[in-house]
PDB file of N, CA and C in Angstrom:
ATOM      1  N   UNK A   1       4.654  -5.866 -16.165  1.00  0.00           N
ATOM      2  CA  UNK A   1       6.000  -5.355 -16.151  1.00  0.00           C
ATOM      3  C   UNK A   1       6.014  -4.000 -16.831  1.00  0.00           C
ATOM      4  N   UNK A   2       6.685  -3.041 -16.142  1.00  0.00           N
ATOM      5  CA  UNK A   2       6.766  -1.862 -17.024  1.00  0.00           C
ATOM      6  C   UNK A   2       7.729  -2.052 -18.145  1.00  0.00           C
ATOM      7  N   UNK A   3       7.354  -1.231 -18.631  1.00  0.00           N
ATOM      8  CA  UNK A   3       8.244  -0.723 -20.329  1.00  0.00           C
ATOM      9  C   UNK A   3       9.136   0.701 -19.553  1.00  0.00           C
ATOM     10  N   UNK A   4      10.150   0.201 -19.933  1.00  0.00           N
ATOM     11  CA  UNK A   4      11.470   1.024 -19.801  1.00  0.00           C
ATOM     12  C   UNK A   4      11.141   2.253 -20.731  1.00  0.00           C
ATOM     13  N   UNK A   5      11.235   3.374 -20.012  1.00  0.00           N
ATOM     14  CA  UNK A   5      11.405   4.412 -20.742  1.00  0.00           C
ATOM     15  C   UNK A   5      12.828   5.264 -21.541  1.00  0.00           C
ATOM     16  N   UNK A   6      12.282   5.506 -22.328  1.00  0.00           N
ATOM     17  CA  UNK A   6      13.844   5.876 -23.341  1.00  0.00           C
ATOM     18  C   UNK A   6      13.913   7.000 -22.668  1.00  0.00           C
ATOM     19  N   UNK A   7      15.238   7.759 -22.157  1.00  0.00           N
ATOM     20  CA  UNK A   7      15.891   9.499 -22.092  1.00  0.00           C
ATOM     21  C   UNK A   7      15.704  10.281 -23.157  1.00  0.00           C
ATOM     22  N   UNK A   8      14.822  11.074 -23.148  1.00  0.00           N
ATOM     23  CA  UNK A   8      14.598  12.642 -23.673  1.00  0.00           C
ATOM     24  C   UNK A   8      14.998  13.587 -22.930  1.00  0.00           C
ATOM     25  N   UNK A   9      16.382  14.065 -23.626  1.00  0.00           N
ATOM     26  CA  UNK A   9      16.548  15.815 -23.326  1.00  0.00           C
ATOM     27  C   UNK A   9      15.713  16.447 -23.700  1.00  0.00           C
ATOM     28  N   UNK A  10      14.973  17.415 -22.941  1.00  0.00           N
ATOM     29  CA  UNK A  10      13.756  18.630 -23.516  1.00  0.00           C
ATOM     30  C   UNK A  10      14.308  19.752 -22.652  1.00  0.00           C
ATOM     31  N   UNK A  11      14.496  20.431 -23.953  1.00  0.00           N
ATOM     32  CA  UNK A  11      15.400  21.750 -23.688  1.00  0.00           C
ATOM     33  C   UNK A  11      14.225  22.978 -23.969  1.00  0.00           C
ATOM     34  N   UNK A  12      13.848  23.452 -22.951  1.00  0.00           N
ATOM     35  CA  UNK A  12      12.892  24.207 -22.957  1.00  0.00           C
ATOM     36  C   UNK A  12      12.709  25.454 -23.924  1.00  0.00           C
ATOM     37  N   UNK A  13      14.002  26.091 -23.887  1.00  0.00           N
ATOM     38  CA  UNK A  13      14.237  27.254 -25.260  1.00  0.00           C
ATOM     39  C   UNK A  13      14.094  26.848 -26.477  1.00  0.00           C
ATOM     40  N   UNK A  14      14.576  25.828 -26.780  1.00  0.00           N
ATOM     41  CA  UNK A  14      14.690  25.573 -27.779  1.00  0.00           C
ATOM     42  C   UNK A  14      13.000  24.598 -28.629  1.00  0.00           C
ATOM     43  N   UNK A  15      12.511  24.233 -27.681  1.00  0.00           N
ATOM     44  CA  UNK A  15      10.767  23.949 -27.831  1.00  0.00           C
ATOM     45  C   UNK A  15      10.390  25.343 -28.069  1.00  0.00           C
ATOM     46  N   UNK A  16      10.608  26.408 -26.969  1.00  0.00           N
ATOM     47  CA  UNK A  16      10.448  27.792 -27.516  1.00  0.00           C
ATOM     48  C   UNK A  16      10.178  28.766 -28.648  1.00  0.00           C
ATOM     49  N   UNK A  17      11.475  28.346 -29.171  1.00  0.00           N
ATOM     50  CA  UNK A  17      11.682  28.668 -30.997  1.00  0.00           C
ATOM     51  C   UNK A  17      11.133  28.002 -31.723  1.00  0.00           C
ATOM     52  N   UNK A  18      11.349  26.484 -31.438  1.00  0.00           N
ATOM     53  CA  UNK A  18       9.999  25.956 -32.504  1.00  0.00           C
ATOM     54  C   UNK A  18       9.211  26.322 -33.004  1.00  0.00           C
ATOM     55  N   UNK A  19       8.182  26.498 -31.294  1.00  0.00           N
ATOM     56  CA  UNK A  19       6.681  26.726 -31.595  1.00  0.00           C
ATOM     57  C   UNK A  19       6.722  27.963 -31.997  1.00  0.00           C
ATOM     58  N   UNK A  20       7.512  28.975 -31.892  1.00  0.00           N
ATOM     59  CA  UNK A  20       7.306  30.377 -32.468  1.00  0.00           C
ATOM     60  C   UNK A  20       7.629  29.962 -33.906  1.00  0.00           C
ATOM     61  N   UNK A  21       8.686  29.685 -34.323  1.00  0.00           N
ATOM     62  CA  UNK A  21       8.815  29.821 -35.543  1.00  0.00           C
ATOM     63  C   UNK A  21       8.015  28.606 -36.693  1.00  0.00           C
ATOM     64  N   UNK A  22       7.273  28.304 -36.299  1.00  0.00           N
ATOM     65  CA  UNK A  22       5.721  28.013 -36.464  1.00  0.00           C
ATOM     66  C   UNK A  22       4.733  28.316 -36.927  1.00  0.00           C
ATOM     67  N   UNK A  23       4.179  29.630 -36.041  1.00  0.00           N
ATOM     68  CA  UNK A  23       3.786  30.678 -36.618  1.00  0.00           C
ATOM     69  C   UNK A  23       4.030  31.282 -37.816  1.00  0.00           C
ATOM     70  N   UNK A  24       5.169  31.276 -38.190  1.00  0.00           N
ATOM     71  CA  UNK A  24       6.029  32.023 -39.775  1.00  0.00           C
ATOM     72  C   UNK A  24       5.786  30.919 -40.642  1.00  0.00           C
ATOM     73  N   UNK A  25       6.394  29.390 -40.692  1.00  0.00           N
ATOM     74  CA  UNK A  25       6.494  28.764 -41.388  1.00  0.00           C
ATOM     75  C   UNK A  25       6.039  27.596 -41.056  1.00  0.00           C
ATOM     76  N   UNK A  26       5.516  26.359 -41.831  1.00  0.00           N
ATOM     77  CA  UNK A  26       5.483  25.058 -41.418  1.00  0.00           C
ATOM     78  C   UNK A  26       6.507  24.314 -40.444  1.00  0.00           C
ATOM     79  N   UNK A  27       6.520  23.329 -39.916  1.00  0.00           N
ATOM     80  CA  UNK A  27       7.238  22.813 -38.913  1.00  0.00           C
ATOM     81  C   UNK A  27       8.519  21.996 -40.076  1.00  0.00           C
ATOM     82  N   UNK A  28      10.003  22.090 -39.851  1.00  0.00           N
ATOM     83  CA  UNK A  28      10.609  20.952 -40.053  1.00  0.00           C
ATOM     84  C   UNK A  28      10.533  19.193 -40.117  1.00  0.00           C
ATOM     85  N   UNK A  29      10.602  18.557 -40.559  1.00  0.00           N
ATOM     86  CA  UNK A  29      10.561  17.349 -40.068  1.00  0.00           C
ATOM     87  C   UNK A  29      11.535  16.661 -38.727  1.00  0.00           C
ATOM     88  N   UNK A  30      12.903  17.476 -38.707  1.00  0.00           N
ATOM     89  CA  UNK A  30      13.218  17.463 -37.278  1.00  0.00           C
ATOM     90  C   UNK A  30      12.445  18.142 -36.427  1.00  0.00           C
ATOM     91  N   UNK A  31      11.618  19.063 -36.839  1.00  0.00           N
ATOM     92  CA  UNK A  31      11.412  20.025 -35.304  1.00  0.00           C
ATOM     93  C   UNK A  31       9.767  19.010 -35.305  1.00  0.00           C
ATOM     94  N   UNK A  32       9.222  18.862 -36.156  1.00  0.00           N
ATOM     95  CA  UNK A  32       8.084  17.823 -36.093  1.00  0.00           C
ATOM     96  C   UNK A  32       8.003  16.744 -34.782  1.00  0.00           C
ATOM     97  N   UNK A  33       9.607  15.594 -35.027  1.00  0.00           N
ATOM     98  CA  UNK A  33       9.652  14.633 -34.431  1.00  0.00           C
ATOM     99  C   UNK A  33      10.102  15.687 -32.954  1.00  0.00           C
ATOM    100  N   UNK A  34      10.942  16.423 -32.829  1.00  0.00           N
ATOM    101  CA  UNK A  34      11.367  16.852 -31.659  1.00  0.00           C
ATOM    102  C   UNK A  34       9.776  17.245 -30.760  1.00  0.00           C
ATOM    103  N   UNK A  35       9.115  18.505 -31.187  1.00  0.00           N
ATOM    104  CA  UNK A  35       7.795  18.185 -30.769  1.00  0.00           C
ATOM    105  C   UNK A  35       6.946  16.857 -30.638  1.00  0.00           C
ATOM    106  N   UNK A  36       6.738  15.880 -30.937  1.00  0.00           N
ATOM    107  CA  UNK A  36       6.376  14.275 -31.054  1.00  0.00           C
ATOM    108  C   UNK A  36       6.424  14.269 -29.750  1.00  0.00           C
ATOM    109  N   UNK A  37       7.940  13.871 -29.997  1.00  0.00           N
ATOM    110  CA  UNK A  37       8.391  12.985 -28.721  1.00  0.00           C
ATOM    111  C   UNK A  37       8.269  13.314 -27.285  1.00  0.00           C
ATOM    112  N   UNK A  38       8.560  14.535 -27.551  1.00  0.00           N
ATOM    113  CA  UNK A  38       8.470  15.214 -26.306  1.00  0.00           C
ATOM    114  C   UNK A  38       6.548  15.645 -25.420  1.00  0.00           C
ATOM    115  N   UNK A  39       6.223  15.845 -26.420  1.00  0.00           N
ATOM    116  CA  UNK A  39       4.425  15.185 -25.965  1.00  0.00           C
ATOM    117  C   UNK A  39       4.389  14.115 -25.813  1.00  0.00           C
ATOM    118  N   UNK A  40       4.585  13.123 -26.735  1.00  0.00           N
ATOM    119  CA  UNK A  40       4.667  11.761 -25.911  1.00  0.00           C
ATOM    120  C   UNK A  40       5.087  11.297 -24.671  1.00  0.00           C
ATOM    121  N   UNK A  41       6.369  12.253 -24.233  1.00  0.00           N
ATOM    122  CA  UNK A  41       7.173  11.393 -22.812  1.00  0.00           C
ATOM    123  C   UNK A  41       6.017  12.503 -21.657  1.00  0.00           C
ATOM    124  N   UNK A  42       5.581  13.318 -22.500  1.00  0.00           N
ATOM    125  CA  UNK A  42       4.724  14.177 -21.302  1.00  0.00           C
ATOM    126  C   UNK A  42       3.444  13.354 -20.873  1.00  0.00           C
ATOM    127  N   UNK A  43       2.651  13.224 -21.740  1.00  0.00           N
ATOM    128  CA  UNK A  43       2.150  11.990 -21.948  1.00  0.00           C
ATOM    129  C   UNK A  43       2.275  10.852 -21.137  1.00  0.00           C
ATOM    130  N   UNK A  44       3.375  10.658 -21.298  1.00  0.00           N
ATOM    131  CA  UNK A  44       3.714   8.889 -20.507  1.00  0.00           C
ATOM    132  C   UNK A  44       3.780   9.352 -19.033  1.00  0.00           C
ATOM    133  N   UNK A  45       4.496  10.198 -18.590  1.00  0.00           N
ATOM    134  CA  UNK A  45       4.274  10.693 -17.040  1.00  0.00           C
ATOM    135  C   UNK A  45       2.731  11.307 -16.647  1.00  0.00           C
ATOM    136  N   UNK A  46       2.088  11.627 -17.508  1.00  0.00           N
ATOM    137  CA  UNK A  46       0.698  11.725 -16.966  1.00  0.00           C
ATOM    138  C   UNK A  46      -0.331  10.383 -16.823  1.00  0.00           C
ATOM    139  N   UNK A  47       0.377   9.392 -17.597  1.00  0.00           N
ATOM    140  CA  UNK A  47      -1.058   8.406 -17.093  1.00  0.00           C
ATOM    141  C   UNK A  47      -0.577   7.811 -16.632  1.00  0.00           C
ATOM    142  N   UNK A  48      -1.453   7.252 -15.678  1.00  0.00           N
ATOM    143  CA  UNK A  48      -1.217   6.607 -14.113  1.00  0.00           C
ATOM    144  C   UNK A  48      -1.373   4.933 -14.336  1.00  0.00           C
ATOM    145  N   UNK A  49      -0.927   4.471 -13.966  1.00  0.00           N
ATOM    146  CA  UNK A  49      -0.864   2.717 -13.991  1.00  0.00           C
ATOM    147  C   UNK A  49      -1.700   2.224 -13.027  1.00  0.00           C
ATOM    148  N   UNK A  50      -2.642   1.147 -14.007  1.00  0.00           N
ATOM    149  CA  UNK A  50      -3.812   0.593 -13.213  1.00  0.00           C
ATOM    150  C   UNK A  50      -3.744  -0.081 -12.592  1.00  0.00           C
ATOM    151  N   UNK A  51      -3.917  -0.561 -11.391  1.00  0.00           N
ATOM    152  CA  UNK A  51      -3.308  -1.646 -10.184  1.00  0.00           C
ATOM    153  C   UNK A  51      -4.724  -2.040  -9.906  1.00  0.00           C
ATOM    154  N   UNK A  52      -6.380  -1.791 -10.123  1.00  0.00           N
ATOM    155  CA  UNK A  52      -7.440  -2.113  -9.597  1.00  0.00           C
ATOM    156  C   UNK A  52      -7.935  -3.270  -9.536  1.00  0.00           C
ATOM    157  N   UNK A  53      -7.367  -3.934 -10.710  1.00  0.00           N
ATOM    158  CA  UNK A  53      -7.758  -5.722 -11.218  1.00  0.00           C
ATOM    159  C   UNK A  53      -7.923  -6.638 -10.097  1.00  0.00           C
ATOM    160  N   UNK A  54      -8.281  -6.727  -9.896  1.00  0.00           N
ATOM    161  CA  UNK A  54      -8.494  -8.241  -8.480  1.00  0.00           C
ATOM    162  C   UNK A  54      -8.379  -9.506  -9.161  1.00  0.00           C
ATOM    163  N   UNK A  55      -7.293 -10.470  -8.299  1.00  0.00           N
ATOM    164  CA  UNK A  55      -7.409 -12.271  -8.864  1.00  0.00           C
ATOM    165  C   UNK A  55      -8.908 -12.751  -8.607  1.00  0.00           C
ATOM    166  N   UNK A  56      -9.778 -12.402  -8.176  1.00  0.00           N
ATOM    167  CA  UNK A  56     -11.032 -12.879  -7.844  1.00  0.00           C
ATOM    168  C   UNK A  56     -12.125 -12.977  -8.886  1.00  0.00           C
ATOM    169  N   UNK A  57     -11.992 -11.683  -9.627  1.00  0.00           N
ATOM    170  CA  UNK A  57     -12.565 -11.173 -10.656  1.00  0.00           C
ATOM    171  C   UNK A  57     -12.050 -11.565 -12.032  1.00  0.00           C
ATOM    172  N   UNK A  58     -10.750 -11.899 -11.840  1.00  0.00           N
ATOM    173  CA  UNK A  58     -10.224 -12.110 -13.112  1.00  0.00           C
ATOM    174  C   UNK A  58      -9.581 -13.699 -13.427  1.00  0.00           C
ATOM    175  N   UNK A  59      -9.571 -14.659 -12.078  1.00  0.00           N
ATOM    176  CA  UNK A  59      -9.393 -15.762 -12.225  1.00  0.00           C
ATOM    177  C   UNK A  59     -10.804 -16.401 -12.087  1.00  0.00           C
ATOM    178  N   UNK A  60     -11.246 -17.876 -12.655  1.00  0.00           N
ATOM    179  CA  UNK A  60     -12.719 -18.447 -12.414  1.00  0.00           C
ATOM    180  C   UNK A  60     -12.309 -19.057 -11.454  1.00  0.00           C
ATOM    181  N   UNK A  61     -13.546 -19.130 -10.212  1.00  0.00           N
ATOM    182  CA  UNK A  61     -13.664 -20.112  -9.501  1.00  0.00           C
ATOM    183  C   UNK A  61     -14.042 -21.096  -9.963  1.00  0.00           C
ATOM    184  N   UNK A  62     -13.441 -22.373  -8.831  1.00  0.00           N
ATOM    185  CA  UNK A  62     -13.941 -23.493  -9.394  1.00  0.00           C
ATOM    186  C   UNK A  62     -15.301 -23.910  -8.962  1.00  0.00           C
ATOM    187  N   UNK A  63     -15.782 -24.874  -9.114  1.00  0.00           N
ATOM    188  CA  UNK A  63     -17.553 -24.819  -8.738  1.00  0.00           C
ATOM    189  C   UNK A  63     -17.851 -25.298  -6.997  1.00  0.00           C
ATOM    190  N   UNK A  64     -17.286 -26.363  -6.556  1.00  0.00           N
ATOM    191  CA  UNK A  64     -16.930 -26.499  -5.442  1.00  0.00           C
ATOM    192  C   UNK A  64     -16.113 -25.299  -4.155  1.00  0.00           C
ATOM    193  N   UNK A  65     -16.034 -24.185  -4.169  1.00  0.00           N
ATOM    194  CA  UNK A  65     -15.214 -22.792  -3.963  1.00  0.00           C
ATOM    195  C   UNK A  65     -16.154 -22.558  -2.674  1.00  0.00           C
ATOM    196  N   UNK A  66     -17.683 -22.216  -3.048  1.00  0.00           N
ATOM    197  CA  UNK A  66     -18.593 -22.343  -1.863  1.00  0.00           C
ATOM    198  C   UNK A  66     -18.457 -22.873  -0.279  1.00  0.00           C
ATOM    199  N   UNK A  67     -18.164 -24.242  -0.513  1.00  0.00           N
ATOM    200  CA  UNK A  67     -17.693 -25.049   0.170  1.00  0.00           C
ATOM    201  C   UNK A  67     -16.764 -24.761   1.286  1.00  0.00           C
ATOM    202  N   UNK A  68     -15.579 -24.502  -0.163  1.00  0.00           N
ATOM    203  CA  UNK A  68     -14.055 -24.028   0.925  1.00  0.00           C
ATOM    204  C   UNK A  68     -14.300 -22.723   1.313  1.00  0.00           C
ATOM    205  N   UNK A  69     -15.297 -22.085   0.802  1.00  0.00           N
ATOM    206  CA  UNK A  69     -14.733 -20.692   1.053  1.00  0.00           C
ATOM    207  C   UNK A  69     -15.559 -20.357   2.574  1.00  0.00           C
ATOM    208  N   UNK A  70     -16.018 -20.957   3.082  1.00  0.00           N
ATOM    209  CA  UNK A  70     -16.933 -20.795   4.472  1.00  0.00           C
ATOM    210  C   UNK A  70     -16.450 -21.378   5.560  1.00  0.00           C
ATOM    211  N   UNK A  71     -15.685 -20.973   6.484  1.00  0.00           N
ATOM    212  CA  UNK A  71     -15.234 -22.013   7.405  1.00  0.00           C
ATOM    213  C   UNK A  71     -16.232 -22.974   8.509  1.00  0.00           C
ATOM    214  N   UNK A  72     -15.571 -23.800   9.195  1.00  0.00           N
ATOM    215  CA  UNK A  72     -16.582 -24.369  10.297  1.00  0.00           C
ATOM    216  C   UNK A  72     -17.180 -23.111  11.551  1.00  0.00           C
ATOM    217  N   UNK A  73     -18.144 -23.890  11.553  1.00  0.00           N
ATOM    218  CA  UNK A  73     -18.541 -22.834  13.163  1.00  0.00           C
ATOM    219  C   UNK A  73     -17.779 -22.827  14.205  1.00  0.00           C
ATOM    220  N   UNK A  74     -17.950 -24.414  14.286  1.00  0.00           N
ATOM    221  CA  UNK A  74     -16.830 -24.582  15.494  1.00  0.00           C
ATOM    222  C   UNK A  74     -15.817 -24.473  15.869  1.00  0.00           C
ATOM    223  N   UNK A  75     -14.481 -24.287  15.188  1.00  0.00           N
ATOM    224  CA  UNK A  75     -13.462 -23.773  15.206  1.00  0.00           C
ATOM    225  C   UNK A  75     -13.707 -21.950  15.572  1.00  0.00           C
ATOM    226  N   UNK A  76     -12.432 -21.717  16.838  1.00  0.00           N
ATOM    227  CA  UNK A  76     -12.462 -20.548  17.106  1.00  0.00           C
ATOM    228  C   UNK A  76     -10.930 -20.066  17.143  1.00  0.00           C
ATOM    229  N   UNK A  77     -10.753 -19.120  17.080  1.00  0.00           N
ATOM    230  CA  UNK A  77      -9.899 -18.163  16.705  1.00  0.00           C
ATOM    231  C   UNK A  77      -9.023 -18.321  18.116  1.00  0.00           C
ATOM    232  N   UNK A  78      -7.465 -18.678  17.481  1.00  0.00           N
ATOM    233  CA  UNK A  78      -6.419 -18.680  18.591  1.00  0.00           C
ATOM    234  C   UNK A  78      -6.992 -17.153  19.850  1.00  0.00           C
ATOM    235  N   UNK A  79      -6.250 -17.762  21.217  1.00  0.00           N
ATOM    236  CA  UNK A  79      -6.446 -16.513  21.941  1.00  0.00           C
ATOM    237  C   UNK A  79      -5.154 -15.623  21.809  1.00  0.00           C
ATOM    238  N   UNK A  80      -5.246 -14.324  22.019  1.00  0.00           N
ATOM    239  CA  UNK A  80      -3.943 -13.685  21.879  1.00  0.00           C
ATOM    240  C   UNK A  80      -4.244 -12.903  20.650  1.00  0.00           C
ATOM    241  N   UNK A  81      -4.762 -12.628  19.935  1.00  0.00           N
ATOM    242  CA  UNK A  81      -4.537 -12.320  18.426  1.00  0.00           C
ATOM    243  C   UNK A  81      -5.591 -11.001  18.754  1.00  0.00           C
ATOM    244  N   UNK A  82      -5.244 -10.289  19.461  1.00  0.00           N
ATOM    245  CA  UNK A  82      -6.168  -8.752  19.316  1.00  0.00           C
ATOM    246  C   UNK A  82      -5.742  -7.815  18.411  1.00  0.00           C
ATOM    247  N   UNK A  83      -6.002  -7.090  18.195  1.00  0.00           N
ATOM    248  CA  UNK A  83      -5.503  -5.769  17.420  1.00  0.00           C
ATOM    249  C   UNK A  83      -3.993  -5.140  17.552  1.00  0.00           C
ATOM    250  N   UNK A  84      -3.574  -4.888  18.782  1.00  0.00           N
ATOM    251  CA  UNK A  84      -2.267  -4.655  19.247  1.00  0.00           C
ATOM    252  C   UNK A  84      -1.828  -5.266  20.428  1.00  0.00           C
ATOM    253  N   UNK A  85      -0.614  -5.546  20.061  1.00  0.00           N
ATOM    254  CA  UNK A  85       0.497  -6.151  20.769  1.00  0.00           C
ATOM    255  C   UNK A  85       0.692  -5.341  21.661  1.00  0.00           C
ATOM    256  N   UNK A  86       1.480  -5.985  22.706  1.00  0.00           N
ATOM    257  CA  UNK A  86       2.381  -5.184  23.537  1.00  0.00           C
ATOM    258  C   UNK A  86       3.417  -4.045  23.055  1.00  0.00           C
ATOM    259  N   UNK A  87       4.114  -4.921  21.698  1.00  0.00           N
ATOM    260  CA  UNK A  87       5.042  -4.141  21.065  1.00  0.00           C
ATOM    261  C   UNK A  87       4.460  -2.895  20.470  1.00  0.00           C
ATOM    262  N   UNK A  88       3.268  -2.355  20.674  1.00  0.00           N
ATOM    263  CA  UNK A  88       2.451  -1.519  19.826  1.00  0.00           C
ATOM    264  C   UNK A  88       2.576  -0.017  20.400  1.00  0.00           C
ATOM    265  N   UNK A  89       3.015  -0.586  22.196  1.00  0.00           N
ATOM    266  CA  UNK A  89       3.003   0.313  23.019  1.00  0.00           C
ATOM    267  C   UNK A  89       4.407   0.676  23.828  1.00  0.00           C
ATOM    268  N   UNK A  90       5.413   0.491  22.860  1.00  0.00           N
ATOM    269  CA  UNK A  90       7.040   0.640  23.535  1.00  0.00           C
ATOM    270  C   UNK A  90       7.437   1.616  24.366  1.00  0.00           C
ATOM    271  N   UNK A  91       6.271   2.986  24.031  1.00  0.00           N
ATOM    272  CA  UNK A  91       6.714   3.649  24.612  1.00  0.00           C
ATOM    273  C   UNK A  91       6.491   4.298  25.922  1.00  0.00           C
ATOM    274  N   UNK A  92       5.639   3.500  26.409  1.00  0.00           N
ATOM    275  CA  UNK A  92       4.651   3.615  27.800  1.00  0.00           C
ATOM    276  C   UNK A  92       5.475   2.864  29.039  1.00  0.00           C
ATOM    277  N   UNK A  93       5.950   3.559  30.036  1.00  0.00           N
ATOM    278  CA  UNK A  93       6.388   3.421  31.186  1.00  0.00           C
ATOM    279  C   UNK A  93       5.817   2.302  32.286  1.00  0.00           C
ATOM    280  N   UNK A  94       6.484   1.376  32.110  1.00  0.00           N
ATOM    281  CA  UNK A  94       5.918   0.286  32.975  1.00  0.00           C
ATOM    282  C   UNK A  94       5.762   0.689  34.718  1.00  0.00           C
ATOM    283  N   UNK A  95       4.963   1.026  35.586  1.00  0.00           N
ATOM    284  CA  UNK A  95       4.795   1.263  37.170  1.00  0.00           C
ATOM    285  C   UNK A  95       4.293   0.161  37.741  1.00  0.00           C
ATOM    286  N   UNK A  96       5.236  -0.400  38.374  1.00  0.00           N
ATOM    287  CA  UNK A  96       4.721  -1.140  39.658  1.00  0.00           C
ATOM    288  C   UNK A  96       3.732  -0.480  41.236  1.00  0.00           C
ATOM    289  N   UNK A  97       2.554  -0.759  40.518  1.00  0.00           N
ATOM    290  CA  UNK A  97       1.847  -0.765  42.072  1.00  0.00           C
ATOM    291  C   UNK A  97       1.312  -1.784  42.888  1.00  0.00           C
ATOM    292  N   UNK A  98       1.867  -1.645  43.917  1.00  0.00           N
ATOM    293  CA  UNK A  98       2.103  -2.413  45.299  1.00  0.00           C
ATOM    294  C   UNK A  98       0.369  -2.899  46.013  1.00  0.00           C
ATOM    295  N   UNK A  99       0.037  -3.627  45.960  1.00  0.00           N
ATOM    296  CA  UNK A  99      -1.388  -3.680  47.097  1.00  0.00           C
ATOM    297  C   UNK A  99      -1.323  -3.346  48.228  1.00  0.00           C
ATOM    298  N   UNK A 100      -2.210  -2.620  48.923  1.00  0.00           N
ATOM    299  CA  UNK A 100      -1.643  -2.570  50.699  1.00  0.00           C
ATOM    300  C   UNK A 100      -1.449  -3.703  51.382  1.00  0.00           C
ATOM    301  N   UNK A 101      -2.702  -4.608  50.892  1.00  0.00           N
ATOM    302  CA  UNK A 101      -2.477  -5.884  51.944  1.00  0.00           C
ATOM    303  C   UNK A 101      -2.021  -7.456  51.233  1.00  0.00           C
ATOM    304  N   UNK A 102      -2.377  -7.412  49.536  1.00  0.00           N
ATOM    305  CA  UNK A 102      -1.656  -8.434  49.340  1.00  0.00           C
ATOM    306  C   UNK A 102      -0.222  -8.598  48.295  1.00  0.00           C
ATOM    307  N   UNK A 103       0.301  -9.758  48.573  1.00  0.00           N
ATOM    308  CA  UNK A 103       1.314  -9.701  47.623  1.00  0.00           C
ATOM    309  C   UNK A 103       1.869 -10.826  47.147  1.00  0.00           C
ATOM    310  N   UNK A 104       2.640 -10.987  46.192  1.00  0.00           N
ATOM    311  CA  UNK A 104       2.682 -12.098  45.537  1.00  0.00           C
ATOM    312  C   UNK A 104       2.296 -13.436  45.904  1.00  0.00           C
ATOM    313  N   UNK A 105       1.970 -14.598  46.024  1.00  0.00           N
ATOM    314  CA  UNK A 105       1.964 -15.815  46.288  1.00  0.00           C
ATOM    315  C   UNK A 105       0.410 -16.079  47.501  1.00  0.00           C
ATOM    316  N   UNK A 106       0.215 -15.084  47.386  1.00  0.00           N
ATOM    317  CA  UNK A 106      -1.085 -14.614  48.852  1.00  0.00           C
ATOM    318  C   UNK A 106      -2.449 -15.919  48.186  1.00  0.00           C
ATOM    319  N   UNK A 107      -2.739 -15.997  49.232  1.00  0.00           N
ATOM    320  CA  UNK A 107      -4.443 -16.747  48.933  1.00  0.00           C
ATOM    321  C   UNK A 107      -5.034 -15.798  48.432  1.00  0.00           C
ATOM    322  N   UNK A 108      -6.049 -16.458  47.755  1.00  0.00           N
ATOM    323  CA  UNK A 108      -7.197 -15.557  47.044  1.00  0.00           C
ATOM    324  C   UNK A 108      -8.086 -14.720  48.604  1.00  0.00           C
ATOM    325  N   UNK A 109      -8.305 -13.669  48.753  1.00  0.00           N
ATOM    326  CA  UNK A 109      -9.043 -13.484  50.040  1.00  0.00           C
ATOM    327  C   UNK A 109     -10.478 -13.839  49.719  1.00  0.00           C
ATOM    328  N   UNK A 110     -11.182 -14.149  48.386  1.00  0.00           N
ATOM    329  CA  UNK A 110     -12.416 -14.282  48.260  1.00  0.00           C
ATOM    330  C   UNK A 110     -12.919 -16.027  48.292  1.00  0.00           C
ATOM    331  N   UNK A 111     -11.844 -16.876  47.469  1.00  0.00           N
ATOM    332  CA  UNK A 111     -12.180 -18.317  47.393  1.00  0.00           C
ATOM    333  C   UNK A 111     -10.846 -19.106  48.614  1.00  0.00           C
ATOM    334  N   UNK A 112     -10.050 -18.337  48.906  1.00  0.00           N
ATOM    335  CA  UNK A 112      -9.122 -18.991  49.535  1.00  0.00           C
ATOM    336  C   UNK A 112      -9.052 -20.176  49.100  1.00  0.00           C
ATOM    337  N   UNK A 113      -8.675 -20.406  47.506  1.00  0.00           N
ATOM    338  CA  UNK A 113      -7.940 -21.969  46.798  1.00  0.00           C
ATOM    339  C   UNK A 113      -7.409 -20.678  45.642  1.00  0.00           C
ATOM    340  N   UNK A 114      -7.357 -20.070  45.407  1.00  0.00           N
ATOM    341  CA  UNK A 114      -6.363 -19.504  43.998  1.00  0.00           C
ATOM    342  C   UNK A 114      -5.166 -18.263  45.151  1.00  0.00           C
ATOM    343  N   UNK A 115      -4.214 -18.548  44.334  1.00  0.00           N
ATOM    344  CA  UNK A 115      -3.246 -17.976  44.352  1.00  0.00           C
ATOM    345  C   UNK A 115      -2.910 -16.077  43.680  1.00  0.00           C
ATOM    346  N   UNK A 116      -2.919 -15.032  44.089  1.00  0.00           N
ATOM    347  CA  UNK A 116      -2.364 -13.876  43.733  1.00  0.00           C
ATOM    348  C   UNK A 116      -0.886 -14.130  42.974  1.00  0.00           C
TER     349      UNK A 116
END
């Protein structure tokens, strides 16, 4: 879960004068914390949140896992399940072309028992 970040106004002129007047004298203890904080929230927007962790790596298998984790040979993969759908291609113009000599419901001309 993230940690809610608190609102910092950072008023750029006025970081300005700080750091110059700096140079002349030691820092305030307000102008101290005002510098702080404001590296800090710079800070917090520069580091990036780690998402790399894997449940695999970081939960134990159980010892039996082998087992489940390999399926049968024999079982095969529903038909239908290619890469893309029909819906993949919405935007392609459906054309009806006609055969010269056959058409719907026709005998097969090669086995004459299947249907066109």
């Amino acid at each position: 879960m993230k940690k809610a970040r608190r609102r910092i106004d950072v008023n750029l002129v006025e970081l300005d004068q700080v750091l110059d007047s700096a140079l002349e004298a030691p820092l305030s203890e307000a102008d101290h914390d005002k510098l702080k904080d404001t590296l800090h929230a710079l800070a917090a927007l520069l580091v990036r949140s780690r998402n790399t962790e894997k449940t695999s790596e970081v939960v134990e298998k159980p010892e039996d896992s082998k087992a489940e984790a390999q399926p049968d040979g024999d079982t095969a993969s529903p038909p239908g399940h290619g890469r893309n759908g029909a819906e993949a291609f919405g935007g392609a113009g459906k054309v009806d072309i006609k055969h010269q000599k056959l058409t719907h419901g026709d005998r097969c001309p090669e086995c004459g028992r299947g249907n066109v």
